[in-house]
PDB file of N, CA and C in Angstrom:
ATOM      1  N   UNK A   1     112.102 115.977 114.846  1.00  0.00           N
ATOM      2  CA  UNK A   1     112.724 115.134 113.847  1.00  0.00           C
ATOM      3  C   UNK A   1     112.202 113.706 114.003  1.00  0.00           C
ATOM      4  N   UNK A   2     111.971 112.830 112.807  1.00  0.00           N
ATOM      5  CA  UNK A   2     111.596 111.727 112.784  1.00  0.00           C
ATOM      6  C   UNK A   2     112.450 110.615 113.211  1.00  0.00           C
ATOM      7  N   UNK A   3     112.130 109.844 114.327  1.00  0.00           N
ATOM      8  CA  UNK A   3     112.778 108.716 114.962  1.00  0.00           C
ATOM      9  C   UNK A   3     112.820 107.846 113.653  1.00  0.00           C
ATOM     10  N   UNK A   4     113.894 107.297 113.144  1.00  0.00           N
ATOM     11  CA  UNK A   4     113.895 106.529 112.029  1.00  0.00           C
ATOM     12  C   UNK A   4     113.815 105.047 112.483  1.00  0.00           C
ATOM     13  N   UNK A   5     114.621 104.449 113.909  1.00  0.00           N
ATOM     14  CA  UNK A   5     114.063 103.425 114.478  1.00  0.00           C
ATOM     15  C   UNK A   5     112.694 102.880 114.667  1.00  0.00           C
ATOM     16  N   UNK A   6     111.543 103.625 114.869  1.00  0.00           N
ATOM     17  CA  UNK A   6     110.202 103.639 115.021  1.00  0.00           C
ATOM     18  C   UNK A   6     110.029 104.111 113.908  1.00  0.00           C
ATOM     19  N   UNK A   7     110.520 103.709 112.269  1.00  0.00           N
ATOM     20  CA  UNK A   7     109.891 104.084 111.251  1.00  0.00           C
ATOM     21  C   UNK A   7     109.208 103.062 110.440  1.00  0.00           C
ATOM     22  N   UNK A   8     108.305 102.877 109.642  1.00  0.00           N
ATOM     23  CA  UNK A   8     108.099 101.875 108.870  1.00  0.00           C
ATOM     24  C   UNK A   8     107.104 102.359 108.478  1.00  0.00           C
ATOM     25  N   UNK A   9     107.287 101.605 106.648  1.00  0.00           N
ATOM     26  CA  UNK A   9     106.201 101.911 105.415  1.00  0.00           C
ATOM     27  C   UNK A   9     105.512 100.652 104.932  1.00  0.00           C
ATOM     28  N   UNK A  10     104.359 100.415 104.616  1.00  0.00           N
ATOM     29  CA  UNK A  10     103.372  99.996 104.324  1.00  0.00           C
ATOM     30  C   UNK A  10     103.092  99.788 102.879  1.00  0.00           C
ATOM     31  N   UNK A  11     103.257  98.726 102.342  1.00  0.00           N
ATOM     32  CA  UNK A  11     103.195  98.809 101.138  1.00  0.00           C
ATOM     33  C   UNK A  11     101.531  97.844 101.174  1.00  0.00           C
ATOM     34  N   UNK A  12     100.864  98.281 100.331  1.00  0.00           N
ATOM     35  CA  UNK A  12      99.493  97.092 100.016  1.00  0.00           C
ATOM     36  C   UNK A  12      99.268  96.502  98.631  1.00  0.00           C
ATOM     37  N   UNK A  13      99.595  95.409  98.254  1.00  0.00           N
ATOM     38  CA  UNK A  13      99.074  94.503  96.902  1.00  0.00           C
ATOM     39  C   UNK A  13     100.098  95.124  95.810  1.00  0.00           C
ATOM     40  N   UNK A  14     101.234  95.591  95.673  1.00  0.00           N
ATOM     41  CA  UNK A  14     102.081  96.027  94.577  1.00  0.00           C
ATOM     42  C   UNK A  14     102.424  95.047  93.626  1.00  0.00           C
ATOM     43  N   UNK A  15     101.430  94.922  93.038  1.00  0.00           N
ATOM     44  CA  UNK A  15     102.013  93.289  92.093  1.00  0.00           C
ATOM     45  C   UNK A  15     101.487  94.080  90.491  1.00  0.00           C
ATOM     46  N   UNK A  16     101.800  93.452  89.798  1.00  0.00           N
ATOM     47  CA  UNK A  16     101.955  93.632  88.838  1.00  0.00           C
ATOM     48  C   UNK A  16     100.822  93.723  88.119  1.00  0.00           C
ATOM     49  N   UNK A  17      99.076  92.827  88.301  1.00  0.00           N
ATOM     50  CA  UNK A  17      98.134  93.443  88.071  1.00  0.00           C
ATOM     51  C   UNK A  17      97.913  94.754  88.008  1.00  0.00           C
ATOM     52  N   UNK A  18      98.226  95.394  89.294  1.00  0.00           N
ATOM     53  CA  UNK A  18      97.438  96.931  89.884  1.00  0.00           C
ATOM     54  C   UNK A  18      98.454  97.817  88.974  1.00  0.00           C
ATOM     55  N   UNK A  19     100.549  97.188  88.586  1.00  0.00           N
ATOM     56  CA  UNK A  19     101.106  98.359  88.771  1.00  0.00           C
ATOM     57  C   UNK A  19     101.467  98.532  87.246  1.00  0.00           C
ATOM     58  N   UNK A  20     101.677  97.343  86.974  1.00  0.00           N
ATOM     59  CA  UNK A  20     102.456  97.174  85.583  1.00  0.00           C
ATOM     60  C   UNK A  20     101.377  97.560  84.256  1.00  0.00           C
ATOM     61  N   UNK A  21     102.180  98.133  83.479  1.00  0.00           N
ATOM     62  CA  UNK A  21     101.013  98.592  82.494  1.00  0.00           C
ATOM     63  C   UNK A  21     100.481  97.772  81.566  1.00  0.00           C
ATOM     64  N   UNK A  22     100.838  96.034  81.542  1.00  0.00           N
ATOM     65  CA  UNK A  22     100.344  95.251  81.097  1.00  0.00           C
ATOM     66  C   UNK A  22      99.688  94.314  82.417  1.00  0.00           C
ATOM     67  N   UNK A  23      99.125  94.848  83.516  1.00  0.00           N
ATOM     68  CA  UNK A  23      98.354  94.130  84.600  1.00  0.00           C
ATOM     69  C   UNK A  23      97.563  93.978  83.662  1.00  0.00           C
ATOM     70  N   UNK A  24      96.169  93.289  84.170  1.00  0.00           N
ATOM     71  CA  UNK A  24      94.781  92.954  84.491  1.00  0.00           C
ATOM     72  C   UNK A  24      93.896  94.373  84.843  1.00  0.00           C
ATOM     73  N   UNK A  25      94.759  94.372  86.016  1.00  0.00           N
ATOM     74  CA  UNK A  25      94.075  95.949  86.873  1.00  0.00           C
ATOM     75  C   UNK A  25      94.314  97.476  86.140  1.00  0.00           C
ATOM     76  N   UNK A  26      95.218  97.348  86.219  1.00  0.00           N
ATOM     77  CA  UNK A  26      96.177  98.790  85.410  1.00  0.00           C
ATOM     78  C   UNK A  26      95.113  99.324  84.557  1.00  0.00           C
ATOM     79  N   UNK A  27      94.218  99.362  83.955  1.00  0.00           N
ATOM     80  CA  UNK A  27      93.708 100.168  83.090  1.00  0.00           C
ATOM     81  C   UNK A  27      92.268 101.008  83.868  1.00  0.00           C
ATOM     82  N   UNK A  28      92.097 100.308  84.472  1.00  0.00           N
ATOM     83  CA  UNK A  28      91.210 100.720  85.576  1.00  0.00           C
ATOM     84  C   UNK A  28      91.845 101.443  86.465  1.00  0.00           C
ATOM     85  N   UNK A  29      92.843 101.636  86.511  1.00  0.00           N
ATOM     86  CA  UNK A  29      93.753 102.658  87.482  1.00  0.00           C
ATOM     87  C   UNK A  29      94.146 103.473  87.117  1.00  0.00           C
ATOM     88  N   UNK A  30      93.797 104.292  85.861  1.00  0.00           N
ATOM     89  CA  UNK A  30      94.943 105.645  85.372  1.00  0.00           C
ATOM     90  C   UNK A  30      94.909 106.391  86.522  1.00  0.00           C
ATOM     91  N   UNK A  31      94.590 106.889  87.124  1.00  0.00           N
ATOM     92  CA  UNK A  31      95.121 107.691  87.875  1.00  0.00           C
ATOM     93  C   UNK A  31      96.857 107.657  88.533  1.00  0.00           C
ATOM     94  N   UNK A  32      96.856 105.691  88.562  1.00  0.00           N
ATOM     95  CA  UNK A  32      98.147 106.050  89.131  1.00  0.00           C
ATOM     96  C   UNK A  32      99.043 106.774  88.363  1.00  0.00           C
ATOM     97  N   UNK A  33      99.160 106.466  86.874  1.00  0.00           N
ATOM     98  CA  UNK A  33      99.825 106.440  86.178  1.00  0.00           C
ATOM     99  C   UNK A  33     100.049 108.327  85.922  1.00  0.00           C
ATOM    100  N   UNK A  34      99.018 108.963  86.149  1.00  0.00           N
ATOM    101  CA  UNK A  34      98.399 110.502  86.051  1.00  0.00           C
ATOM    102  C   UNK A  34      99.458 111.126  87.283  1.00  0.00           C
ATOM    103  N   UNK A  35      99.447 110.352  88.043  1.00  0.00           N
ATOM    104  CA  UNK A  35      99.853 110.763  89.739  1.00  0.00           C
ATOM    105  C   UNK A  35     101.100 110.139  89.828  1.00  0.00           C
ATOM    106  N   UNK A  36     102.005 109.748  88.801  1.00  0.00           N
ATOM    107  CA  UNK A  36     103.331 108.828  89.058  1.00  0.00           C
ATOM    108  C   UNK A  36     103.540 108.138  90.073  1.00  0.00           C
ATOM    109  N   UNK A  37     102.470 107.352  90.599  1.00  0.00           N
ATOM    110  CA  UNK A  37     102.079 106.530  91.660  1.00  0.00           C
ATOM    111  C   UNK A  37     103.470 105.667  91.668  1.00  0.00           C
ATOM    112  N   UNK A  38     103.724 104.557  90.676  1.00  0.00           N
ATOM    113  CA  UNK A  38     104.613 103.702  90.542  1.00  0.00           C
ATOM    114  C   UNK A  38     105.816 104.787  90.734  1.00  0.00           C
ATOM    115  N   UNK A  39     106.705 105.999  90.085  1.00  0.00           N
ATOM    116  CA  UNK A  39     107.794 106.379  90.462  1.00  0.00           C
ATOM    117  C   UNK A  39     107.852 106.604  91.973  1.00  0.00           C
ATOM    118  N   UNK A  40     106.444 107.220  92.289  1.00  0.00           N
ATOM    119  CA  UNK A  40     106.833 107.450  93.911  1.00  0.00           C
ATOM    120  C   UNK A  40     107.166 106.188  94.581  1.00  0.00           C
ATOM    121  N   UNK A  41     106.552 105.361  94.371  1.00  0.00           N
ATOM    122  CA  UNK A  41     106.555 104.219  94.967  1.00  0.00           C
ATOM    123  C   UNK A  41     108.056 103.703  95.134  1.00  0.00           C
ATOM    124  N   UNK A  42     108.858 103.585  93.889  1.00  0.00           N
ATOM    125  CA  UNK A  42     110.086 102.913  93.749  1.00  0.00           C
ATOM    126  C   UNK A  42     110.935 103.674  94.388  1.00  0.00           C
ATOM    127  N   UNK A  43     110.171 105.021  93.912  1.00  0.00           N
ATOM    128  CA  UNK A  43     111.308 106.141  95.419  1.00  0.00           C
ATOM    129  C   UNK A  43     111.409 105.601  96.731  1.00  0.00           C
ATOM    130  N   UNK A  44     110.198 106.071  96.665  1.00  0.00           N
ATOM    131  CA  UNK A  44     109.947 105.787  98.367  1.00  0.00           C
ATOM    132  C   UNK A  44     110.960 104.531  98.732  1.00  0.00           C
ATOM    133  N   UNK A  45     110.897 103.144  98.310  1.00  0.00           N
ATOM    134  CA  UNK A  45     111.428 101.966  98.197  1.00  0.00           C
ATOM    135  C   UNK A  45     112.839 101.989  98.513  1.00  0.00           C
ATOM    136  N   UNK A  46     113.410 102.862  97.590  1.00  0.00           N
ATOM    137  CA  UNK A  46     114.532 102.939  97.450  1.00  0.00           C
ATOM    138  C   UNK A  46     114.958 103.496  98.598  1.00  0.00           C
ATOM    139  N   UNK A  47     114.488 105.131  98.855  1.00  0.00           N
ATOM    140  CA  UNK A  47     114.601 106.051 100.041  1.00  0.00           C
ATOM    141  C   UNK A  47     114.711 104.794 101.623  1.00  0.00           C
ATOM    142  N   UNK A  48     113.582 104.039 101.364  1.00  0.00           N
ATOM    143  CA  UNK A  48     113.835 102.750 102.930  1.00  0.00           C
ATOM    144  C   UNK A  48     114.713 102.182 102.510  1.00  0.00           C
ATOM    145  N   UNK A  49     115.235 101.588 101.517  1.00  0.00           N
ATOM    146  CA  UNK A  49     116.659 100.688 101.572  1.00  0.00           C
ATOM    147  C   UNK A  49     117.609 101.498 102.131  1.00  0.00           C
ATOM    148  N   UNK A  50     118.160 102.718 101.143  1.00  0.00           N
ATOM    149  CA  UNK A  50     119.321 103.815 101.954  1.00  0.00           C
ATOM    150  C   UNK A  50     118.868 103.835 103.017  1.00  0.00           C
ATOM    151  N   UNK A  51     118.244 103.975 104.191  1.00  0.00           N
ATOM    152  CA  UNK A  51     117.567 104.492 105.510  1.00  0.00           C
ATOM    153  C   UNK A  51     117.223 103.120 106.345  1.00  0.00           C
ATOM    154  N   UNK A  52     117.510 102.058 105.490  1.00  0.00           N
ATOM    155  CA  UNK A  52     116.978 100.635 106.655  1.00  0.00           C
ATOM    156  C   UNK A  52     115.982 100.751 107.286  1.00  0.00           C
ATOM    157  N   UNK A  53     115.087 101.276 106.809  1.00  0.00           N
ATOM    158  CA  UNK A  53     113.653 101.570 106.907  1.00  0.00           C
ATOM    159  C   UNK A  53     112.947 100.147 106.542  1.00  0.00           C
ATOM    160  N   UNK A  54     112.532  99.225 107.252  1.00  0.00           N
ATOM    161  CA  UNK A  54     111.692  98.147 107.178  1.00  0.00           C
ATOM    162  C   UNK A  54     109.852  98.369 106.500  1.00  0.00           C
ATOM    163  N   UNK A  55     110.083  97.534 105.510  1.00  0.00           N
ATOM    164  CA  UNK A  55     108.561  97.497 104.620  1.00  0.00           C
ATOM    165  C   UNK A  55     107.509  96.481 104.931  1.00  0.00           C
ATOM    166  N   UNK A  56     106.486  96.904 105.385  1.00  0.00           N
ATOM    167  CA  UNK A  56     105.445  95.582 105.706  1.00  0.00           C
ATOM    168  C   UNK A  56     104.888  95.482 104.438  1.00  0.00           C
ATOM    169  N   UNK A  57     104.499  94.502 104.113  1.00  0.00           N
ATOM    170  CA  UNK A  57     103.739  94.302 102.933  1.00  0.00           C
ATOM    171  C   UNK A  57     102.421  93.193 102.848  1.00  0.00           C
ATOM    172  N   UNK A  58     101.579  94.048 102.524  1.00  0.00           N
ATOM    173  CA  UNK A  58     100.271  93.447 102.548  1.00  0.00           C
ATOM    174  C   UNK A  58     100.212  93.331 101.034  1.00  0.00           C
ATOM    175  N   UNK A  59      99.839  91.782 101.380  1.00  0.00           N
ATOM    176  CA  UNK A  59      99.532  91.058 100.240  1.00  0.00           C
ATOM    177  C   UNK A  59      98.418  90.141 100.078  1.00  0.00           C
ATOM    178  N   UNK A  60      97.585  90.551  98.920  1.00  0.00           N
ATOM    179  CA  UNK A  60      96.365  89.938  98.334  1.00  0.00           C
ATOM    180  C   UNK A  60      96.344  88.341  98.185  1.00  0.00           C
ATOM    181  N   UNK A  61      95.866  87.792  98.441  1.00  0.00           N
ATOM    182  CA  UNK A  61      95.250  86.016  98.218  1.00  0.00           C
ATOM    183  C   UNK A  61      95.668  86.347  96.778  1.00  0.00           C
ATOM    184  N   UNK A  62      96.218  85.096  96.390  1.00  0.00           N
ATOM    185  CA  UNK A  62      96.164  84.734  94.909  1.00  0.00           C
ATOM    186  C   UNK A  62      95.433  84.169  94.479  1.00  0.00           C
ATOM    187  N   UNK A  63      94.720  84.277  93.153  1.00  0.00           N
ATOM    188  CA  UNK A  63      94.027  83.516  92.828  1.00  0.00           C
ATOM    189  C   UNK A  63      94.590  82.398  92.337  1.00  0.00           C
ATOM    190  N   UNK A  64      93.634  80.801  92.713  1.00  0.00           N
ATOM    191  CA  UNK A  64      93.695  79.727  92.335  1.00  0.00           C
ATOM    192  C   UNK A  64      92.812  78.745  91.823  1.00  0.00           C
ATOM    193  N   UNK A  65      92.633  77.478  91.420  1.00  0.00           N
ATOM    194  CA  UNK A  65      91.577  77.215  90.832  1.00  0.00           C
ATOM    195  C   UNK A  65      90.451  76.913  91.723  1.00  0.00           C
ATOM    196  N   UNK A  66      91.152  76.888  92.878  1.00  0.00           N
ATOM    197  CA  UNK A  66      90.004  76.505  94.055  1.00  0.00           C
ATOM    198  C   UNK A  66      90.223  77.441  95.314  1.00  0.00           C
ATOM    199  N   UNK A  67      90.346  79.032  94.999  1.00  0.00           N
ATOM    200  CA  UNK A  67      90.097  79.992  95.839  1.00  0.00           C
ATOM    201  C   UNK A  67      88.854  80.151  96.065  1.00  0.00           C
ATOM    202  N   UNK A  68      87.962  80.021  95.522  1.00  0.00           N
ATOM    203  CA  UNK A  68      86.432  79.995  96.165  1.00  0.00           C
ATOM    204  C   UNK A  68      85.615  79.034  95.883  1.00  0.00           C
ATOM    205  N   UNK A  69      86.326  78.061  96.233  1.00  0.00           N
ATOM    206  CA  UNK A  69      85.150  76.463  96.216  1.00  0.00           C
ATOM    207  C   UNK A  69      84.639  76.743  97.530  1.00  0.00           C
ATOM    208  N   UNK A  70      83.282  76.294  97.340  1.00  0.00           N
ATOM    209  CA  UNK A  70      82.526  76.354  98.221  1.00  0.00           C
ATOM    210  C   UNK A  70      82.199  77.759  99.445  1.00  0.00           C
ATOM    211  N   UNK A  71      82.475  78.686  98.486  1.00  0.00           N
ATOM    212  CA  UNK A  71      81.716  80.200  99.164  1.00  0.00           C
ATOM    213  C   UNK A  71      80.470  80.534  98.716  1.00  0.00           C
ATOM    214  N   UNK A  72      80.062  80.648 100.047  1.00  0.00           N
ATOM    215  CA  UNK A  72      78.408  80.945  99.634  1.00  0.00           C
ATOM    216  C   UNK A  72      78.028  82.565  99.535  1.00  0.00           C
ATOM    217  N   UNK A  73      78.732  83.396 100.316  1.00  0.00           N
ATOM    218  CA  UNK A  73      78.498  84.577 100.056  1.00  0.00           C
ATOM    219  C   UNK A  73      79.617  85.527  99.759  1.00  0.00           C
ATOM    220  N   UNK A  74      79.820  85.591  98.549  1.00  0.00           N
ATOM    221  CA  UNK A  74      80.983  86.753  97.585  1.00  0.00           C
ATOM    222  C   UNK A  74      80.368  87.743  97.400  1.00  0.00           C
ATOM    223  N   UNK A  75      81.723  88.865  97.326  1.00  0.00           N
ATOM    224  CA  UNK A  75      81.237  90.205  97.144  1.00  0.00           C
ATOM    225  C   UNK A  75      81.303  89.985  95.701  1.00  0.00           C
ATOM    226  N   UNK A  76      80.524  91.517  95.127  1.00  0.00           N
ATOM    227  CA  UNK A  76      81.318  91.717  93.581  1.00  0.00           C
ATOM    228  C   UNK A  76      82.457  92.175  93.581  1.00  0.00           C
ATOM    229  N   UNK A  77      83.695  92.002  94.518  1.00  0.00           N
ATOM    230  CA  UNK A  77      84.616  91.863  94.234  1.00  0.00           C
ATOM    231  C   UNK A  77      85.578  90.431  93.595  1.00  0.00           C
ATOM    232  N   UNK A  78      84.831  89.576  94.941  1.00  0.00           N
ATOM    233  CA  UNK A  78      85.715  88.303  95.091  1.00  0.00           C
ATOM    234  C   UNK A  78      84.702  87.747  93.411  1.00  0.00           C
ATOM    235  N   UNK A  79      83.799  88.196  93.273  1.00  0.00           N
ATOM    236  CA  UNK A  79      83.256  87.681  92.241  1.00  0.00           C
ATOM    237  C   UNK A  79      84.017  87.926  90.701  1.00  0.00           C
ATOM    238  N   UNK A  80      84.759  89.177  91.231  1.00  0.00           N
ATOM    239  CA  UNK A  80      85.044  89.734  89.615  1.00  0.00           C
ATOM    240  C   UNK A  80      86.646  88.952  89.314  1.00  0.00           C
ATOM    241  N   UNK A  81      87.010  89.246  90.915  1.00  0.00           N
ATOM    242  CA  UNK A  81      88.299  87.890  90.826  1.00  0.00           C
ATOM    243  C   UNK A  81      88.381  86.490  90.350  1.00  0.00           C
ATOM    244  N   UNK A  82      86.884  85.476  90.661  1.00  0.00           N
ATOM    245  CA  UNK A  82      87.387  84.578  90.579  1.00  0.00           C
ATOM    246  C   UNK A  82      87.046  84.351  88.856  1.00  0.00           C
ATOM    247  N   UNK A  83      86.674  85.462  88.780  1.00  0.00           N
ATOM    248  CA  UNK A  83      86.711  85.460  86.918  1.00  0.00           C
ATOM    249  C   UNK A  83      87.367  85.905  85.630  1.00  0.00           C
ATOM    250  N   UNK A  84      88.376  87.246  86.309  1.00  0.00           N
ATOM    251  CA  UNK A  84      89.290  87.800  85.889  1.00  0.00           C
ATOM    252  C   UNK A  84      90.500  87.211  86.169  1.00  0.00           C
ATOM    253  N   UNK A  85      90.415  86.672  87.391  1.00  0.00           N
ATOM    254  CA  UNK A  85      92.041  85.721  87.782  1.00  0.00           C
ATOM    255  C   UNK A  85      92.926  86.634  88.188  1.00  0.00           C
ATOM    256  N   UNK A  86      92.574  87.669  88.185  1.00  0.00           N
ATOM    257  CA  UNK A  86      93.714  88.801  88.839  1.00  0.00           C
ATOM    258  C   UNK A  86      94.682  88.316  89.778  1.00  0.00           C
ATOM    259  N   UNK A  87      95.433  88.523  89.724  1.00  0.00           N
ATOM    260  CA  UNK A  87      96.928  87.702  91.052  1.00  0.00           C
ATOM    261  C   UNK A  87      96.900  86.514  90.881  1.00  0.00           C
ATOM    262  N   UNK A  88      96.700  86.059  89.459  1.00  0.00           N
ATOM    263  CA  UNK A  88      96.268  84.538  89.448  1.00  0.00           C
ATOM    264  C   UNK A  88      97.684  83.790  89.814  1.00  0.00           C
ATOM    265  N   UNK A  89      98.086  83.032  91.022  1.00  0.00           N
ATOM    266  CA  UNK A  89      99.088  82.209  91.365  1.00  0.00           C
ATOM    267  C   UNK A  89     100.133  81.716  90.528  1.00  0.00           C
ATOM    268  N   UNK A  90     101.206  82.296  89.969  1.00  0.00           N
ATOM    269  CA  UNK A  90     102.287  81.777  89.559  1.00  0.00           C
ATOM    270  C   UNK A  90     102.340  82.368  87.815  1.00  0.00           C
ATOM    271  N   UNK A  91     101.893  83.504  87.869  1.00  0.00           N
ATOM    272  CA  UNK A  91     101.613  84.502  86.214  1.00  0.00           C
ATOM    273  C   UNK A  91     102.336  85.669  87.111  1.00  0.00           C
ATOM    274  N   UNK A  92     102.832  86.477  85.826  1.00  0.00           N
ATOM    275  CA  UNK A  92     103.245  87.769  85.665  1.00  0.00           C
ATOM    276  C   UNK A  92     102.637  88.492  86.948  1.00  0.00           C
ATOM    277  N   UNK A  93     101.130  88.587  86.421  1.00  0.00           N
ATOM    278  CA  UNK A  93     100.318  89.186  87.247  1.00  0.00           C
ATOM    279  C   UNK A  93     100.518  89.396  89.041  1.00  0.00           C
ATOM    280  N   UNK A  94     100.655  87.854  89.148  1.00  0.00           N
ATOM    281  CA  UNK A  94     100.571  87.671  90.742  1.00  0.00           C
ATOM    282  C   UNK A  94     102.405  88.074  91.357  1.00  0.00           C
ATOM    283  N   UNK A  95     103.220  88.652  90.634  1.00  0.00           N
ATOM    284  CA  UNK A  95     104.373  88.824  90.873  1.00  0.00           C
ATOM    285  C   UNK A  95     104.458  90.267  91.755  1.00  0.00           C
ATOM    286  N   UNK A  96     105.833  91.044  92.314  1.00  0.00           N
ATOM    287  CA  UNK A  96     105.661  91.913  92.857  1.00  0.00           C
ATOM    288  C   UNK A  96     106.548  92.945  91.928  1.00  0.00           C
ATOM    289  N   UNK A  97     106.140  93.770  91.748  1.00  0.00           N
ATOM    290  CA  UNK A  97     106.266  94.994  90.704  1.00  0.00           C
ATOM    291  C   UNK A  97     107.690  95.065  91.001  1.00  0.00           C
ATOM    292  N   UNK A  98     108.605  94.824  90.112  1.00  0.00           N
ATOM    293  CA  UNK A  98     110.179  94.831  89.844  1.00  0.00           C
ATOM    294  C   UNK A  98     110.415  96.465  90.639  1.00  0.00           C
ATOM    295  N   UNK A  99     111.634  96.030  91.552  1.00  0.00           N
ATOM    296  CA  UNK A  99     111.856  97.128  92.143  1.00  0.00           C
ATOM    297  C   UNK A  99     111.176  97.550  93.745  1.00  0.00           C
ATOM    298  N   UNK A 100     110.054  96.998  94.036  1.00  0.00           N
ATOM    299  CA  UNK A 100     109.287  96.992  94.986  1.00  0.00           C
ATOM    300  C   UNK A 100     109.206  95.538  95.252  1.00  0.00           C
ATOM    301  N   UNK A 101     110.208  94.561  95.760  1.00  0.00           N
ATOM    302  CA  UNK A 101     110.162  93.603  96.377  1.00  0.00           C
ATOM    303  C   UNK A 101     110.689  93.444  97.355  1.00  0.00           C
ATOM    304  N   UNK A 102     109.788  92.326  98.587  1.00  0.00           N
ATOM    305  CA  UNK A 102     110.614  92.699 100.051  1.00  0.00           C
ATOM    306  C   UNK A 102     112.343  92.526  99.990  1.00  0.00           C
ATOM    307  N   UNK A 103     113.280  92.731 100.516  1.00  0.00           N
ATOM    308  CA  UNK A 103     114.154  92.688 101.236  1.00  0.00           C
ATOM    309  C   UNK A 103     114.122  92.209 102.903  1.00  0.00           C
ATOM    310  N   UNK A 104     113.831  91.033 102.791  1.00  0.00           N
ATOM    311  CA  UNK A 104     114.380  90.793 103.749  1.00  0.00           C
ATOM    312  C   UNK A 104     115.655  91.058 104.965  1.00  0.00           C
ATOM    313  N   UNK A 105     116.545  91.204 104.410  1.00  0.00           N
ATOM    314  CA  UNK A 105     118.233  91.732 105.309  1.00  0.00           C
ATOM    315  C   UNK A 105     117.681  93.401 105.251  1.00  0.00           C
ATOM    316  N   UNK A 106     116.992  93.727 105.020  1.00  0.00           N
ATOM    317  CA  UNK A 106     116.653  94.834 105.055  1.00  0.00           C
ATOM    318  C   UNK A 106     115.345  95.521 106.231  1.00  0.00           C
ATOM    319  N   UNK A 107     114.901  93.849 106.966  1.00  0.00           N
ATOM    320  CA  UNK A 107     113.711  93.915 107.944  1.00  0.00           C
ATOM    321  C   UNK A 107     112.738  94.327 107.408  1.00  0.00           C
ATOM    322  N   UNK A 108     112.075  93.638 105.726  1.00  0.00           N
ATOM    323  CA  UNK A 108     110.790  93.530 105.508  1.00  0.00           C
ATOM    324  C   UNK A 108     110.348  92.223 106.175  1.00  0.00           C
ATOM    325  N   UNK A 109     108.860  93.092 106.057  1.00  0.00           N
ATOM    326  CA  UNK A 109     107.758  91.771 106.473  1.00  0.00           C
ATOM    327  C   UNK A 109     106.745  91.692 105.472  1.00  0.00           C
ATOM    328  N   UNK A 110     106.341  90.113 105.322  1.00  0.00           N
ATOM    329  CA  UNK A 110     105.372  90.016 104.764  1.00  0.00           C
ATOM    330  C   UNK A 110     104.170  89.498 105.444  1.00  0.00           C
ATOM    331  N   UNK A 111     103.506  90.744 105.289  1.00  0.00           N
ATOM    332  CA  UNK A 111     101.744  89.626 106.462  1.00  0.00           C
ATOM    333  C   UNK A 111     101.286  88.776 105.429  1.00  0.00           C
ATOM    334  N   UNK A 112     100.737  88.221 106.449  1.00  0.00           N
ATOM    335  CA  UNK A 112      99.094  86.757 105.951  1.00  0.00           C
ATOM    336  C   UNK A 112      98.971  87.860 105.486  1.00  0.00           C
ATOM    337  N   UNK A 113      98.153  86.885 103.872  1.00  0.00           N
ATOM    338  CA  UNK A 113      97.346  87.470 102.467  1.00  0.00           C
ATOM    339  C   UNK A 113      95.972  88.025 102.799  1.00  0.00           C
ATOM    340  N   UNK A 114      95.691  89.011 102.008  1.00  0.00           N
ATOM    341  CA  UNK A 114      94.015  89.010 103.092  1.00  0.00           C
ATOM    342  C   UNK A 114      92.948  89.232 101.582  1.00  0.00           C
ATOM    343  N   UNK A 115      92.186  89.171 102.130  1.00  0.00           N
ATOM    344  CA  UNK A 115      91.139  88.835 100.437  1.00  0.00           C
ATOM    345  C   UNK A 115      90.462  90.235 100.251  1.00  0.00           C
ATOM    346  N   UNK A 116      89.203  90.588  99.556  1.00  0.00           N
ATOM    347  CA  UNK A 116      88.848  91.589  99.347  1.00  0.00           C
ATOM    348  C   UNK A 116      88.397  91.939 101.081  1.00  0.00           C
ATOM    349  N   UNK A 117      88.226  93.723 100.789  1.00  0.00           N
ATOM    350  CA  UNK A 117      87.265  93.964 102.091  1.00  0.00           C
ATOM    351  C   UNK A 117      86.012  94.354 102.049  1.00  0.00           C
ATOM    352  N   UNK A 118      85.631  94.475 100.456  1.00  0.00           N
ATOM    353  CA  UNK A 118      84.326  94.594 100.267  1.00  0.00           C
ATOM    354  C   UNK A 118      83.516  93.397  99.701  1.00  0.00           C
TER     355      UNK A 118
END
């Protein structure tokens, strides 16, 4: 049986670009939508609140107007970001998908933002 003390879920970049069907990202993602990615998700969510199950959450750099001043070597990722604006700082976009936000009193964490890995 699963030690629920030593439990914890992992959430990565759930914002509203990737989830919401008016993101940025979202259209480039059917699959989630194919795979009820987002219901599992809010399950799951829900399932750690009843269970006090603590959520880490990895979260993407936002974009800003001066997220890549002065980078000399971008991927075509960070490239497609700083042109699309995806998670752009303080829009819809860069928000966390209603329903999937930390809880704190609940022992979420939020890590340092981390940028592309490609």
């Amino acid at each position: 049986m699963t030690d629920l003390s030593k439990t914890a879920i992992i959430l990565v970049d759930p914002y509203n670009d990737f989830l919401h069907p008016d993101g940025k990202l979202t259209s480039k993602l059917k699959d989630l939508e194919e795979k009820q990615t987002v219901k599992h998700m809010t399950e799951l969510v829900a399932m750690a609140r009843l269970h006090h199950i603590p959520i880490f959450y990895g979260l993407h750099q936002q974009w800003t107007p001066n997220s890549f001043h002065d980078w000399r070597h971008m991927t075509p990722n960070n490239v497609k970001q700083k042109h699309i604006r995806f998670f752009e700082e303080g829009t819809f976009g860069s928000r966390i998908y209603e329903g999937l936000e930390p809880d704190p009193t609940n022992g979420d964490v939020v890590v340092s933002r981390h940028w592309n890995s490609e």
